[in-house]
Protein backbone atom coordinates (compact mmCIF):
# COMPACT_ATOMS: atom_id res chain seq x y z
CA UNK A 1 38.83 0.13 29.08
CA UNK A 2 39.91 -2.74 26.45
CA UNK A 3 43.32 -4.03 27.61
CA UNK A 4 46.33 -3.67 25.46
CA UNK A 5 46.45 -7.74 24.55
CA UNK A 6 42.85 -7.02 22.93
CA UNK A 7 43.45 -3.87 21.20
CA UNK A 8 45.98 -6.31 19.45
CA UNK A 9 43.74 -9.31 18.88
CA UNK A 10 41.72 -6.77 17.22
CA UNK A 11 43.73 -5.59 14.97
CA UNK A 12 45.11 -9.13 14.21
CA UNK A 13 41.70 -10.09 12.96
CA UNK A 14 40.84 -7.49 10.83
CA UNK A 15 44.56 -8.08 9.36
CA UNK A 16 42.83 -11.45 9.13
CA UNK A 17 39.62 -10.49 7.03
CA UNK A 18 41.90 -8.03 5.12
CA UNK A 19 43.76 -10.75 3.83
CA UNK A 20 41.15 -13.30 3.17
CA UNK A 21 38.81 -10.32 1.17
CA UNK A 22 42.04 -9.42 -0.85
CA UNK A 23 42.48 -13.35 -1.60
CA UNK A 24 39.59 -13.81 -2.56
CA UNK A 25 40.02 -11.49 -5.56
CA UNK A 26 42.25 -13.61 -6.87
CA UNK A 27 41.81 -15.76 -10.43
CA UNK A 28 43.75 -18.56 -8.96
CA UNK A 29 40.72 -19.34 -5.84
CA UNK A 30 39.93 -22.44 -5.90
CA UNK A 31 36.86 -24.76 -3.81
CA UNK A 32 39.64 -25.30 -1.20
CA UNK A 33 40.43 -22.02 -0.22
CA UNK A 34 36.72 -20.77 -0.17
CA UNK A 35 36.00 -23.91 1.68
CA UNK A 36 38.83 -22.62 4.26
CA UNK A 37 37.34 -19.34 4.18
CA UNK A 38 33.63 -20.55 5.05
CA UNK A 39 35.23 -22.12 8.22
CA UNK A 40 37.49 -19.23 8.98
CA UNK A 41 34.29 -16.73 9.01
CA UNK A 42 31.83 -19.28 11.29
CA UNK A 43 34.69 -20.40 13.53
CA UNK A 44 34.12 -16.86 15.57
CA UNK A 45 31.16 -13.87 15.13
CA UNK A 46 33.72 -11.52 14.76
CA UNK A 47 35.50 -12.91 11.33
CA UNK A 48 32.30 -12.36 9.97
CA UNK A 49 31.59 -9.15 10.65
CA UNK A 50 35.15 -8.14 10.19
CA UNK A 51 34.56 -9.18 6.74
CA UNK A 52 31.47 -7.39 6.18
CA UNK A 53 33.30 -4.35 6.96
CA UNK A 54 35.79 -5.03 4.68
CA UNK A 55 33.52 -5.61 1.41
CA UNK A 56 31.46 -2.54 2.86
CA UNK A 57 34.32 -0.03 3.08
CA UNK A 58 35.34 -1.42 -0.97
CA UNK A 59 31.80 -0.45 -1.84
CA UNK A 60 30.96 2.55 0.09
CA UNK A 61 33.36 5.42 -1.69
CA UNK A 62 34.26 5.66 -5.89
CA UNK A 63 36.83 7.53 -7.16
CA UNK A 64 40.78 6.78 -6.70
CA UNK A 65 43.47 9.63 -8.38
CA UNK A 66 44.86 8.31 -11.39
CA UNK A 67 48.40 9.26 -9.79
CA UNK A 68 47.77 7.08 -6.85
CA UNK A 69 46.81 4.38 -9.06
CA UNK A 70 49.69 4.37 -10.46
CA UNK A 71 51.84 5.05 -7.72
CA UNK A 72 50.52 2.23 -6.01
CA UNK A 73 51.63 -0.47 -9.47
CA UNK A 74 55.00 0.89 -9.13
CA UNK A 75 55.04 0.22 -5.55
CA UNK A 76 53.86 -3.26 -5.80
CA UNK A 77 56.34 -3.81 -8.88
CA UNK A 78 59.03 -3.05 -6.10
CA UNK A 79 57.95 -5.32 -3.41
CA UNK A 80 57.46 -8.27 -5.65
CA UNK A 81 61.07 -7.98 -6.73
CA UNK A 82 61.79 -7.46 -3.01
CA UNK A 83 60.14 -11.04 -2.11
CA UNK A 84 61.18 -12.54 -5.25
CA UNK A 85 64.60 -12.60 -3.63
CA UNK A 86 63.37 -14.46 -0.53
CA UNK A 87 63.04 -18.74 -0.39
CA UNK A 88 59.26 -19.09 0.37
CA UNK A 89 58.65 -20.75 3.69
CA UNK A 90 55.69 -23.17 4.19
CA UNK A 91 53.13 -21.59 6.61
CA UNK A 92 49.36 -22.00 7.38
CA UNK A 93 48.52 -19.13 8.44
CA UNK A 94 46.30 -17.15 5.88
CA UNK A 95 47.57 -13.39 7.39
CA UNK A 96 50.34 -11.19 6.20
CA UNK A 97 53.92 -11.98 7.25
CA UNK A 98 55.45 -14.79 9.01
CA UNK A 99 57.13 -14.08 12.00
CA UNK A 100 59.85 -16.31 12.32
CA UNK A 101 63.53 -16.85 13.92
CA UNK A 102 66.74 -17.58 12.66
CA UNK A 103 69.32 -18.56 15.59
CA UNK A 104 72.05 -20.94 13.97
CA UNK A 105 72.01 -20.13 10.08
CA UNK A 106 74.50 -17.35 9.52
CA UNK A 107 74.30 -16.69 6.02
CA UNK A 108 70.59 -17.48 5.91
CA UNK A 109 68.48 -15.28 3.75
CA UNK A 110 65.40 -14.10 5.49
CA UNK A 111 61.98 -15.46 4.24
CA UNK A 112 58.72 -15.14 3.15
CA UNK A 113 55.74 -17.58 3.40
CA UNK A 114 54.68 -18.49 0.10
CA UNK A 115 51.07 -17.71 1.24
CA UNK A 116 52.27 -14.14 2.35
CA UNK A 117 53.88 -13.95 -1.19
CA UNK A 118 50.65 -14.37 -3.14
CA UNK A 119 48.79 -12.69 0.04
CA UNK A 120 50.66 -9.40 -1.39
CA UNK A 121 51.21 -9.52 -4.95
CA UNK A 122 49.02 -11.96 -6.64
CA UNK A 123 45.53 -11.08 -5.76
CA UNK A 124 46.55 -6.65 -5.69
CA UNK A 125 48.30 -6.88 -8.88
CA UNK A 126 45.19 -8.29 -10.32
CA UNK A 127 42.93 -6.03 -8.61
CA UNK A 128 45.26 -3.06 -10.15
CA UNK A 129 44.35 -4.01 -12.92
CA UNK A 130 40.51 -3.76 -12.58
CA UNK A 131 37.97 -1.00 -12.28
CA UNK A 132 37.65 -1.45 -8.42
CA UNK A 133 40.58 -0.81 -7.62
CA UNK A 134 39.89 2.75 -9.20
CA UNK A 135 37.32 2.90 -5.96
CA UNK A 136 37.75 5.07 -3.23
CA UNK A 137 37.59 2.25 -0.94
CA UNK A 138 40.55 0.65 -3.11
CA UNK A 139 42.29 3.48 -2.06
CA UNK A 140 40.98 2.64 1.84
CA UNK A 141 42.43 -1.18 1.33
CA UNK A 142 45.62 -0.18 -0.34
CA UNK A 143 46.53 2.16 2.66
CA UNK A 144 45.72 -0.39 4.74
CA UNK A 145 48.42 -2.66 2.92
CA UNK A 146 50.75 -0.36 2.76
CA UNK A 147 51.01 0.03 5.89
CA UNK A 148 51.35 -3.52 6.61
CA UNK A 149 54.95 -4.94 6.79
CA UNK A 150 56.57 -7.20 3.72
CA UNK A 151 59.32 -8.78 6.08
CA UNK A 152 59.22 -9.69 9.59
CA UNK A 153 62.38 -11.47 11.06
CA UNK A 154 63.98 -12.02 14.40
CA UNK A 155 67.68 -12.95 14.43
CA UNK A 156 69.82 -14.06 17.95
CA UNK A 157 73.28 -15.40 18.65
CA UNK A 158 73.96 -17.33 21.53
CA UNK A 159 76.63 -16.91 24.51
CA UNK A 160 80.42 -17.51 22.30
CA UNK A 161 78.41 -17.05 19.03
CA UNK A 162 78.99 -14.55 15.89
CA UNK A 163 76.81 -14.64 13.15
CA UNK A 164 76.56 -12.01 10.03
CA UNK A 165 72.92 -11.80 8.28
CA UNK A 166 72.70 -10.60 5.05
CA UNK A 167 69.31 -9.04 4.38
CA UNK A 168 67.60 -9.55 1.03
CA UNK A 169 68.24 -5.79 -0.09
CA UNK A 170 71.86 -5.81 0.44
CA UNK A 171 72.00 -4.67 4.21
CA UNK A 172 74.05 -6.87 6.19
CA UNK A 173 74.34 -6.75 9.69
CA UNK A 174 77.19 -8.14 11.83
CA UNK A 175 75.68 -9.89 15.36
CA UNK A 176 78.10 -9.87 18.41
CA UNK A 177 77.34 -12.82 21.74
CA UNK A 178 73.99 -13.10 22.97
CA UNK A 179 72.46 -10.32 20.79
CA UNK A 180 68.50 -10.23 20.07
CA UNK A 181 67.01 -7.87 17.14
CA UNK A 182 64.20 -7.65 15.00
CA UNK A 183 64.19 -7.28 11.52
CA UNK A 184 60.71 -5.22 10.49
CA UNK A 185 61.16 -3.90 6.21
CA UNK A 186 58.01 -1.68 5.23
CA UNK A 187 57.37 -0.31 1.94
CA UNK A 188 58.65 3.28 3.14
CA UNK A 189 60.87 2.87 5.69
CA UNK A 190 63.61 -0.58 7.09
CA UNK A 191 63.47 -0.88 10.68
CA UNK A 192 65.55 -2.93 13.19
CA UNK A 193 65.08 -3.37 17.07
CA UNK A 194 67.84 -4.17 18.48
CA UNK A 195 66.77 -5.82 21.91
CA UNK A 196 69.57 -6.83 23.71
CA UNK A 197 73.32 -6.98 22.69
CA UNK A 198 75.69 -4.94 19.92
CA UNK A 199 76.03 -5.14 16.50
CA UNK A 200 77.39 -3.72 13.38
CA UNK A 201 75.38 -2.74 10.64
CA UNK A 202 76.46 -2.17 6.60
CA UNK A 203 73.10 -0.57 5.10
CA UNK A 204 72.61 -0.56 1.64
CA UNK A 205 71.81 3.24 0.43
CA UNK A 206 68.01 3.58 -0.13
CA UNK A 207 67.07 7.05 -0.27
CA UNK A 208 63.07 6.49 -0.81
CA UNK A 209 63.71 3.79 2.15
CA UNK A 210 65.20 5.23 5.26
CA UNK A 211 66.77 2.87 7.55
CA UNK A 212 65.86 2.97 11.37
CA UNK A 213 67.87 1.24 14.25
CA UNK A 214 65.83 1.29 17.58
CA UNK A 215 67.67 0.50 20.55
CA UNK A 216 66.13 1.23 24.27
CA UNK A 217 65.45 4.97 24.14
CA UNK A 218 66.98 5.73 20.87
CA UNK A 219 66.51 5.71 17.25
CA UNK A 220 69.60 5.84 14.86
CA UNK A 221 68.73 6.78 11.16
CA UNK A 222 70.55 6.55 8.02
CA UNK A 223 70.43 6.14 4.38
CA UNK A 224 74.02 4.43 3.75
CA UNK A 225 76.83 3.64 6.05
CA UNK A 226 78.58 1.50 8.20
CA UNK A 227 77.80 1.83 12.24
CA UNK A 228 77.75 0.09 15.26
CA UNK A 229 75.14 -0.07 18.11
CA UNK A 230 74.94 -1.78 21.77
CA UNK A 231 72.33 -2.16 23.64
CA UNK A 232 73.19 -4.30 26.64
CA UNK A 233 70.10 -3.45 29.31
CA UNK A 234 71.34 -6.33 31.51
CA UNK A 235 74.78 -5.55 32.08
CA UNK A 236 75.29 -3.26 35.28
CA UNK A 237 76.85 -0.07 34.03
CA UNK A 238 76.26 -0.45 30.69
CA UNK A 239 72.72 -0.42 30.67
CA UNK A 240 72.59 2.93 28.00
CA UNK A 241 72.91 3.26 24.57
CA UNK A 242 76.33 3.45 22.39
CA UNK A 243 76.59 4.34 18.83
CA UNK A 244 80.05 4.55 16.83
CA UNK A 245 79.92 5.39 12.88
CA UNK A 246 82.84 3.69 10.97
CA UNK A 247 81.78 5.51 7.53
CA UNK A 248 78.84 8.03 6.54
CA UNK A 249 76.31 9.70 8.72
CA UNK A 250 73.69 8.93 11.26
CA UNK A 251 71.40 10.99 13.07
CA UNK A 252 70.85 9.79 16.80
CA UNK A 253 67.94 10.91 18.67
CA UNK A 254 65.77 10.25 21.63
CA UNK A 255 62.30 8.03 20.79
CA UNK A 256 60.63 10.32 22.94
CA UNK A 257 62.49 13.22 23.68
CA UNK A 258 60.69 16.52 25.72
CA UNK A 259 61.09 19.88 24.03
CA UNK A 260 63.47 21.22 27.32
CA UNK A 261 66.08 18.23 26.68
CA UNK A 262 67.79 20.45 23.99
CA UNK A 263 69.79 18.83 21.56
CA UNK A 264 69.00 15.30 22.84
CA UNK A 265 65.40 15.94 21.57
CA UNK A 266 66.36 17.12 18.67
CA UNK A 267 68.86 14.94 17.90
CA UNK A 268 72.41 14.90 17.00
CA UNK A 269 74.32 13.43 13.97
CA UNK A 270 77.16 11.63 13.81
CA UNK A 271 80.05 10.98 10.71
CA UNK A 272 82.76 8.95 10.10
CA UNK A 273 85.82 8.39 13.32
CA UNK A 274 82.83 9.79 15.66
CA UNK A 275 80.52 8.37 18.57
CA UNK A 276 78.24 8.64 21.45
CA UNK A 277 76.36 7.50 24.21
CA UNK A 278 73.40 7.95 26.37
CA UNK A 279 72.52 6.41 29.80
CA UNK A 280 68.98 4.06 30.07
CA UNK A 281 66.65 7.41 29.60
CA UNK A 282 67.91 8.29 26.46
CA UNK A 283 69.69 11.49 27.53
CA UNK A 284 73.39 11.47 25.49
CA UNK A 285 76.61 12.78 26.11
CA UNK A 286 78.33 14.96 23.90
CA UNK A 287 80.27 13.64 20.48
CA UNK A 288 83.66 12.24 21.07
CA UNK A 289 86.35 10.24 18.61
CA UNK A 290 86.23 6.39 18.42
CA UNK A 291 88.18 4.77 20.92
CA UNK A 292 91.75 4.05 20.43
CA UNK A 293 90.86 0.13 20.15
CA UNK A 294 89.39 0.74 16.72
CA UNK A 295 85.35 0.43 15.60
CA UNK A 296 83.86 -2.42 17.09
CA UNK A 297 86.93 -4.45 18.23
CA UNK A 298 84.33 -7.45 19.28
CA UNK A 299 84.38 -8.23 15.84
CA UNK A 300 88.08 -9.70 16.21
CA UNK A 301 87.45 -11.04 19.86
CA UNK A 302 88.95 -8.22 21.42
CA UNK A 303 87.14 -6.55 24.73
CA UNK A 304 88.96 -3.51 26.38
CA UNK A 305 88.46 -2.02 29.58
CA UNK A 306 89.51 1.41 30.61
CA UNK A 307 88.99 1.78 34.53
CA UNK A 308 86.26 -0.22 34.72
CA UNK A 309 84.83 -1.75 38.08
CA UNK A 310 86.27 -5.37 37.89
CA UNK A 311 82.46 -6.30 38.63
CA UNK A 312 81.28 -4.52 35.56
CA UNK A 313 84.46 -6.10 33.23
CA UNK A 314 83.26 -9.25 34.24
CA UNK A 315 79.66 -8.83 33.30
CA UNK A 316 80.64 -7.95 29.81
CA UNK A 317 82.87 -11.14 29.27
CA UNK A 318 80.00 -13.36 31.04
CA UNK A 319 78.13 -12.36 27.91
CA UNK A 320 80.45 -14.33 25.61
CA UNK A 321 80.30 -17.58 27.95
CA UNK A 322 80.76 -18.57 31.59
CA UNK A 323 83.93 -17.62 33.03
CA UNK A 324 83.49 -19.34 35.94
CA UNK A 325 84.37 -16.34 37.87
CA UNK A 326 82.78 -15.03 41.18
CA UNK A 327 83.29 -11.66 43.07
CA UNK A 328 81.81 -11.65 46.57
CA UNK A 329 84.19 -8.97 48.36
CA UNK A 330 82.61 -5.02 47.46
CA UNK A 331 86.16 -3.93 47.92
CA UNK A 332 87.21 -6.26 45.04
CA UNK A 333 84.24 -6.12 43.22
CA UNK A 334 84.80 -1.81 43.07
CA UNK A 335 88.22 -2.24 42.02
CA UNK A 336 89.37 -1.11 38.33
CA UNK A 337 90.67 -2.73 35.51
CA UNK A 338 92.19 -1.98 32.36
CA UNK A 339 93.41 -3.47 29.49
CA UNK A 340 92.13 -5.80 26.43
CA UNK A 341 91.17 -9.54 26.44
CA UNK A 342 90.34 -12.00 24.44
CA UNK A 343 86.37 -12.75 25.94
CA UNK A 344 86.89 -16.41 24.57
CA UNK A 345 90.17 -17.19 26.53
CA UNK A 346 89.39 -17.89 30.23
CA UNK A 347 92.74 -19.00 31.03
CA UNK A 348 94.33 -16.00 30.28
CA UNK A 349 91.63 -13.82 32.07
CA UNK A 350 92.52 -15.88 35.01
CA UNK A 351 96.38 -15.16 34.66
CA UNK A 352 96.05 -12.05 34.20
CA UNK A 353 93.86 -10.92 36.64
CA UNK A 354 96.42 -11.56 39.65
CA UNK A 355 99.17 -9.52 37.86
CA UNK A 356 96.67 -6.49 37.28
CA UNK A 357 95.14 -6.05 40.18
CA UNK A 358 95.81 -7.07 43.76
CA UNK A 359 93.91 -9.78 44.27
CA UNK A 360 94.23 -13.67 44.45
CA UNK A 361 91.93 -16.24 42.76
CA UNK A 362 90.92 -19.20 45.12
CA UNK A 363 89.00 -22.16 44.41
CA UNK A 364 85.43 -22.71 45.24
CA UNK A 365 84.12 -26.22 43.76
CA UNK A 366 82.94 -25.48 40.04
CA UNK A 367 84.22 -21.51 40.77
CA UNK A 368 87.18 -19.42 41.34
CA UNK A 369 86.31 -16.76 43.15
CA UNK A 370 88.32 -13.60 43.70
CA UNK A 371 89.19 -12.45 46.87
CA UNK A 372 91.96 -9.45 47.79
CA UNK A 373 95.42 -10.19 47.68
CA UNK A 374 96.70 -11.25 51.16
């Protein structure tokens, strides 16, 4: 049985051919690029049959709907302008979209390749505009576009680090410490993984465009609002899924939910002043009111605790730098704490700690660790 990595080398290459038969449509080839083409199609047998397939399937059917015809220019009028926002980025790969990273530009609008620019709109506005494309097997080749991404991004923050993105159709997202996600726009639908970490997302109304959040065993849809998501696998006890909607509506939902889980299956939706939770298999708890500490208080370096095992509070303020705390003792570790920090302020975690809880803080070279009050 083909293993998952080739299933995806596959499909990379006939991405590959797709995009060099496409280009090669185009009024502006020149000796250079078929010269880069010959070697692309000898460098491996596959590229060539790949190809063949390619000018086969644009051969083998006629007929295209005048409606999707058309459907498809007005699509492709709506991408460009999406693009046309974006700086181009030099790349040399000849295949669809870049995927790139953007760790310590906040403010950075994400970007296209100027290859993947013309990849997309150059050579298919052209070919709209010729009999081919009236083919059936235009029709096959413009699905096969479609479905193909326009922007691929990955954004992270470091340990300490904020960083707001704005995203090139108005969404803007808000990125706590140490947060991973992947930005994935396709011509029907705006997706974003969020990997590992929180963060607080603005989304521009769309309603031909649904956006998507995908975070461990959920997915969090909306058209327009203003919502927050963690995701923090790593961090014992807080290794589910939490959700918290600051203004419209989002439904929340299980990625792959079984038809006896009941509502989690089938979702649940969420409005303004409400939120909810699930634990790592997806399965949530019921819809409560927004904590008393306000929508996301990360976002002015506030971290509150309510009962929460002292080993657990200290995982969450590791992720916003070292604290240079240790817990050895399971008694101490188990103990709870409550109240609000500041996850940027050591010296006042380690001031506090003492008067909270009874315990004592004792040296230990580069450490402190915390041992039980004597």
């Amino acid at each position: 049985m083909p293993s998952p990595e080739s299933h995806l080398q596959d499909a990379r290459l006939g991405d590959e051919a797709l995009a060099w038969f496409v280009r090669r449509q185009d009024t502006g080839w020149k000796d250079a690029d078929e010269t880069a083409f010959q070697q692309w199609e000898s460098s491996d047998p596959r590229h060539a049959q790949l190809y063949a397939d390619c000018v086969n399937q644009w051969s083998k059917f006629d007929g295209m709907p005048a409606d999707l015809a058309t459907r498809m220019r007005r699509n492709l009028v709506r991408d460009k302008a999406l693009v046309d926002a974006l700086q181009p980025l030099p790349t040399s790969s000849p295949w669809l979209v870049r995927h790139s990273q953007v760790r310590d530009s906040p403010g950075k609008v994400p970007s296209l390749p100027q290859l993947s620019r013309r990849r997309f709109f150059q050579p298919a506005l052209a070919i709209a505009g010729t009999a081919a494309m009236t083919s059936g097997a235009g029709y096959f080749l413009w699905q096969q576009v479609q479905a193909q991404p326009v922007l691929v991004q990955t954004f992270s923050t470091t340990r300490g680090q904020q960083k707001e993105i704005p995203l090139p159709d108005g969404t803007r997202l808000r990125l706590d410490t140490a947060t991973q996600i992947e930005v994935t726009y396709y011509r029907q639908r705006r997706e974003v993984k969020l990997l590992d970490g929180q963060a607080v997302f603005a989304v521009h109304h769309d309603a031909t465009r649904p956006f998507h959040v995908l975070a461990g065993p959920l997915q969090v849809t909306v058209v327009g609002t203003q919502f927050s998501v963690r995701h923090t696998p790593r961090v014992p006890g807080a290794d589910g899924v939490q959700v918290a909607v600051e203004e419209g509506k989002v439904r929340v939902a299980r990625l792959h939910g079984s038809s006896d889980d009941g509502e989690a299956s089938n979702g649940m939706f969420l409005t303004a002043g409400q939120q909810t939770a699930s634990d790592s298999q997806g399965v949530l708890s019921p819809v409560v009111a927004v904590a008393s500490d306000g929508f996301a208080p990360w976002r002015e370096q506030r971290i509150s605790f309510i009962d929460t095992p002292l080993e657990q509070a200290l995982a969450e303020l590791e992720r916003y730098g070292d604290t240079g705390i240790v817990v050895r003792d399971a008694t101490v570790a188990s103990m709870r704490l409550t109240g609000t920090f500041d996850p940027m302020n050591r010296t006042t975690l380690r001031l506090a700690l003492p008067r909270v809880l009874p315990v004592r803080l004792e040296a230990r070279g580069s450490k402190t660790e915390v041992l039980p009050a004597k």
